[in-house]
Protein backbone atom coordinates (compact mmCIF):
# COMPACT_ATOMS: atom_id res chain seq x y z
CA UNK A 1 0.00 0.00 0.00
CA UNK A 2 0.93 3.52 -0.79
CA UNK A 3 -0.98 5.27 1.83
CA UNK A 4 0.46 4.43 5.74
CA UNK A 5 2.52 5.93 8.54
CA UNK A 6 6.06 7.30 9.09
CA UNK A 7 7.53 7.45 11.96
CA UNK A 8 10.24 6.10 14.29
CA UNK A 9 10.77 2.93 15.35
CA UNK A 10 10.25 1.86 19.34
CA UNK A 11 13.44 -0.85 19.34
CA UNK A 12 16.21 -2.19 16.86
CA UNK A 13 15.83 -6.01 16.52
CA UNK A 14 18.91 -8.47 15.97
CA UNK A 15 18.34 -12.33 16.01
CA UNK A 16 21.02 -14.03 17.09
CA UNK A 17 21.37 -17.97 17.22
CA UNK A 18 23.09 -19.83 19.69
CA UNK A 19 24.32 -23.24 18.63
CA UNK A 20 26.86 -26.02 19.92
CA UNK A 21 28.29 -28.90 18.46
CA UNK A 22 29.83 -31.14 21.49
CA UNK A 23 29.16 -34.59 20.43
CA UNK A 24 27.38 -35.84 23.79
CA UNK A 25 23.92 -34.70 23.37
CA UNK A 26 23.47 -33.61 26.92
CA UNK A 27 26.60 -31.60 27.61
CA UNK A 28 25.80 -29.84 24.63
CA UNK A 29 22.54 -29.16 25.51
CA UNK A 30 23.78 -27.34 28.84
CA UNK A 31 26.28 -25.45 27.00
CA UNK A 32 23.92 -23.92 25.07
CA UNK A 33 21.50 -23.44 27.73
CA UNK A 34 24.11 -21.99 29.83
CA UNK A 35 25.08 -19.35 27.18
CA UNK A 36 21.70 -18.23 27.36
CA UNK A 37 21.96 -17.68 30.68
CA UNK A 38 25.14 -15.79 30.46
CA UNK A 39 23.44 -13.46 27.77
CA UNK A 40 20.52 -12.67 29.99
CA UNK A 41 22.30 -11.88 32.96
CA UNK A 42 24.94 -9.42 30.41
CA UNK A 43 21.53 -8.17 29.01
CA UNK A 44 21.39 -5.37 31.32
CA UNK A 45 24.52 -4.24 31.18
CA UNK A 46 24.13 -3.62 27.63
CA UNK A 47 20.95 -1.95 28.35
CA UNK A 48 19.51 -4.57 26.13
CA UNK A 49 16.40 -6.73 26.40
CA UNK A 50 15.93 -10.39 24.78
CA UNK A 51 12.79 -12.11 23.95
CA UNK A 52 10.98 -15.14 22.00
CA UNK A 53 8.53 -15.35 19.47
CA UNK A 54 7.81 -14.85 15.75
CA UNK A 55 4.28 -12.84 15.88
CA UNK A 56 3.29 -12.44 19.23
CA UNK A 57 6.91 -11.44 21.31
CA UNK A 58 7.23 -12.35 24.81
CA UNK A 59 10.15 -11.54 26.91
CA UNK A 60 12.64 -14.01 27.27
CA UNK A 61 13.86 -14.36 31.36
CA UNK A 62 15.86 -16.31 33.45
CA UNK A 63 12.30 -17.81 34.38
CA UNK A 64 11.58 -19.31 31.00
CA UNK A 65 14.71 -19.43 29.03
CA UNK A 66 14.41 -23.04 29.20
CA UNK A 67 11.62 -23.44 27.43
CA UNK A 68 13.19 -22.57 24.17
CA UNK A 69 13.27 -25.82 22.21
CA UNK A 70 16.50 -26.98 20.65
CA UNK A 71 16.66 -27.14 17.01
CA UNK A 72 18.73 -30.20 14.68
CA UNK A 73 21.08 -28.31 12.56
CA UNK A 74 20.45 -30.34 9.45
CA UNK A 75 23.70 -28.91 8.32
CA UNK A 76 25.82 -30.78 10.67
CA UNK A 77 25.91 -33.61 12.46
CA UNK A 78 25.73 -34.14 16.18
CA UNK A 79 24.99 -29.93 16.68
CA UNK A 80 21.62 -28.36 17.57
CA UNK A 81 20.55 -24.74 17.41
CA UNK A 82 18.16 -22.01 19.02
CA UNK A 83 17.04 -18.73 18.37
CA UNK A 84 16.11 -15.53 19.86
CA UNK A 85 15.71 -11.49 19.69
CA UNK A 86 18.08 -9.02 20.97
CA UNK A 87 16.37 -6.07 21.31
CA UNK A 88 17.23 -2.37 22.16
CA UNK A 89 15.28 1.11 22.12
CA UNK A 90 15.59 3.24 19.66
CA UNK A 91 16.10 7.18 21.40
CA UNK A 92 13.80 9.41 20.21
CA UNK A 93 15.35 11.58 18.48
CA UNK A 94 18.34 10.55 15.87
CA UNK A 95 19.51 7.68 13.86
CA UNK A 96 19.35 3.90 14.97
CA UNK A 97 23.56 3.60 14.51
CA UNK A 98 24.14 3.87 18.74
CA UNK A 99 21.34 1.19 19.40
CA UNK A 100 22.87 -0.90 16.43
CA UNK A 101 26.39 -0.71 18.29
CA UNK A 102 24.77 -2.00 21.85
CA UNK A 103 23.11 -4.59 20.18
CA UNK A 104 26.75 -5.69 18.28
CA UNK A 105 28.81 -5.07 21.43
CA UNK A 106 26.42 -6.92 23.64
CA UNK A 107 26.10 -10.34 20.84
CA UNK A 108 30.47 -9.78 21.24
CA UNK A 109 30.58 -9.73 24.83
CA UNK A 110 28.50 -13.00 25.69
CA UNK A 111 30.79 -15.58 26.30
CA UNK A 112 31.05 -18.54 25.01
CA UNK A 113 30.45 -22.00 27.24
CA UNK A 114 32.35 -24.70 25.78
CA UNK A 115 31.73 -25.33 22.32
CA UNK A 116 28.57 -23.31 22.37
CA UNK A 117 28.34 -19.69 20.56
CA UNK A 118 26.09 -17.33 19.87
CA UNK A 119 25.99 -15.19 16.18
CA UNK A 120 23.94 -12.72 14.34
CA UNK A 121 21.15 -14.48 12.34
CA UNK A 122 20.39 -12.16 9.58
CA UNK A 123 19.83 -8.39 9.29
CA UNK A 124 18.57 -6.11 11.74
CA UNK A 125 14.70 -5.22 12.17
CA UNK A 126 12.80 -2.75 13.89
CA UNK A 127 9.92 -3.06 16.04
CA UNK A 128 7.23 -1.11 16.87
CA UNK A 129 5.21 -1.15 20.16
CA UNK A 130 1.23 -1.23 20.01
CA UNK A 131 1.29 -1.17 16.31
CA UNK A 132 -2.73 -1.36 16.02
CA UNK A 133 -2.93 1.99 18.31
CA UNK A 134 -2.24 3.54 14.89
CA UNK A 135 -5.44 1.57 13.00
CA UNK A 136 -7.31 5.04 12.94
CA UNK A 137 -4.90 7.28 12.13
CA UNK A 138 -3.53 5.06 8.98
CA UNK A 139 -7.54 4.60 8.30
CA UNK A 140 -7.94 8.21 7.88
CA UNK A 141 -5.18 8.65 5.62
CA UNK A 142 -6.59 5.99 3.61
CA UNK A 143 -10.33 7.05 3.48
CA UNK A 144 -9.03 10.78 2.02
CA UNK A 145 -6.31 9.51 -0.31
CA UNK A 146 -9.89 7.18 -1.67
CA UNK A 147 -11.97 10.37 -1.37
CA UNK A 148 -9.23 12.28 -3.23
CA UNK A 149 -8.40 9.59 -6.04
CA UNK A 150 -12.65 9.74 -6.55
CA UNK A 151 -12.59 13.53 -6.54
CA UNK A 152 -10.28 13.62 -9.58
CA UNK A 153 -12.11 10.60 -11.90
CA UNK A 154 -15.29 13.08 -11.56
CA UNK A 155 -18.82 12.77 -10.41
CA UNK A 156 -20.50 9.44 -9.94
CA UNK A 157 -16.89 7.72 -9.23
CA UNK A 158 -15.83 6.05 -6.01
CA UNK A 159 -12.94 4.05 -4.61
CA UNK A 160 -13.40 0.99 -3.47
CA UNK A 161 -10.89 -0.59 -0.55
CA UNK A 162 -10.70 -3.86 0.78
CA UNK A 163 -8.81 -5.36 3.18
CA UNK A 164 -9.32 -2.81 6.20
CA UNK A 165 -9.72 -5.66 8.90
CA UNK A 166 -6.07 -6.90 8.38
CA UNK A 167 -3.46 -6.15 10.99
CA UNK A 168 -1.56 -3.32 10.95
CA UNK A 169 1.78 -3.80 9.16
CA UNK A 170 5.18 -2.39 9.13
CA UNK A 171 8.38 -2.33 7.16
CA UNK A 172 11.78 -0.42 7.57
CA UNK A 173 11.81 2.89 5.77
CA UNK A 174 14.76 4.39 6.93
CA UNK A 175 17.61 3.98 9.54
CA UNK A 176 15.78 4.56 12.16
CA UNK A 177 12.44 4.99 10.41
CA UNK A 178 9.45 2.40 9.89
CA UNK A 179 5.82 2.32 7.10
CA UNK A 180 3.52 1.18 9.18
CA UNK A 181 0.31 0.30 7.08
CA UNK A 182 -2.80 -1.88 6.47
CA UNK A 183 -2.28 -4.32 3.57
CA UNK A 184 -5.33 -2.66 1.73
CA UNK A 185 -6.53 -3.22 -1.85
């Protein structure tokens, strides 16, 4: 959709996987358990935050870090996998590039617990808190770009738009910047 919100992001996002290789299944599954628990404990530090989940986000804690389920790396034998969000705020006011260095020097810092480590997983995302607080506001925009777009085909012309009850949306627009929209036809 062309029609949507600017504005800044609430945090920077970076996943980061933590795998291990040690060939006994259960020492490696405490190593890698054990790094997690290193990286929440440094989380603060960092002035950091980590959490779990794909669409809903929960925190992730020293309370329920050990619920993450270990993943087969199908790449390699004998070595299994998990992964989670590091996440930091954005300030209000400037770029993203001091958040983005937290979040690096922070996934540097954790240390490693035997043959487990932890490493970026992709690019870096932004997240935005509440997203569906902006519904209205993005609706408004939408119903006078439609009244606007009917204005200029003439009388007896209207828009039709579809897809209103879909979530609100967002993508990266800038460094620090996010489009937050509703995937309208």
């Amino acid at each position: 959709p062309a029609v949507g919100l600017r504005r800044t992001a609430d945090f920077i996002i970076q996943e980061v996987k933590v795998s291990g290789d040690t060939r006994d299944q259960r020492q490696r599954e405490s190593e890698i358990y054990a790094m997690i628990e290193k990286a929440l404990r440094l989380a603060d530090k960092y002035h950091v935050s980590l959490a779990t989940g794909d669409f809903l986000v929960r925190p992730l804690t020293l309370e329920n870090y050990k619920e993450l389920t270990l993943q087969n790396d199908k790449s390699r034998a004998d070595s299994e996998f998990v992964s989670f969000l590091v996440k930091a705020a954005l300030p209000s006011a400037g770029s993203a590039s001091e958040a983005q260095k937290r979040l690096t020097s922070y996934i540097q810092a954790v240390p490693a617990v035997g043959r487990a480590q932890m490493d970026e997983d992709g690019d870096v995302t932004f997240s935005v808190v509440a997203p569906d607080s902006y519904r209205q506001e993005i609706a408004t925009k939408i119903a006078e770009d439609a009244r606007q777009m009917a204005q200029k085909m003439g009388d007896g012309y209207a828009v039709e738009v579809e897809g209103l009850n879909m979530p609100v949306q967002w993508t990266r627009s800038g460094p620090s910047e996010v489009f937050l929209y509703i995937p309208y036809k």
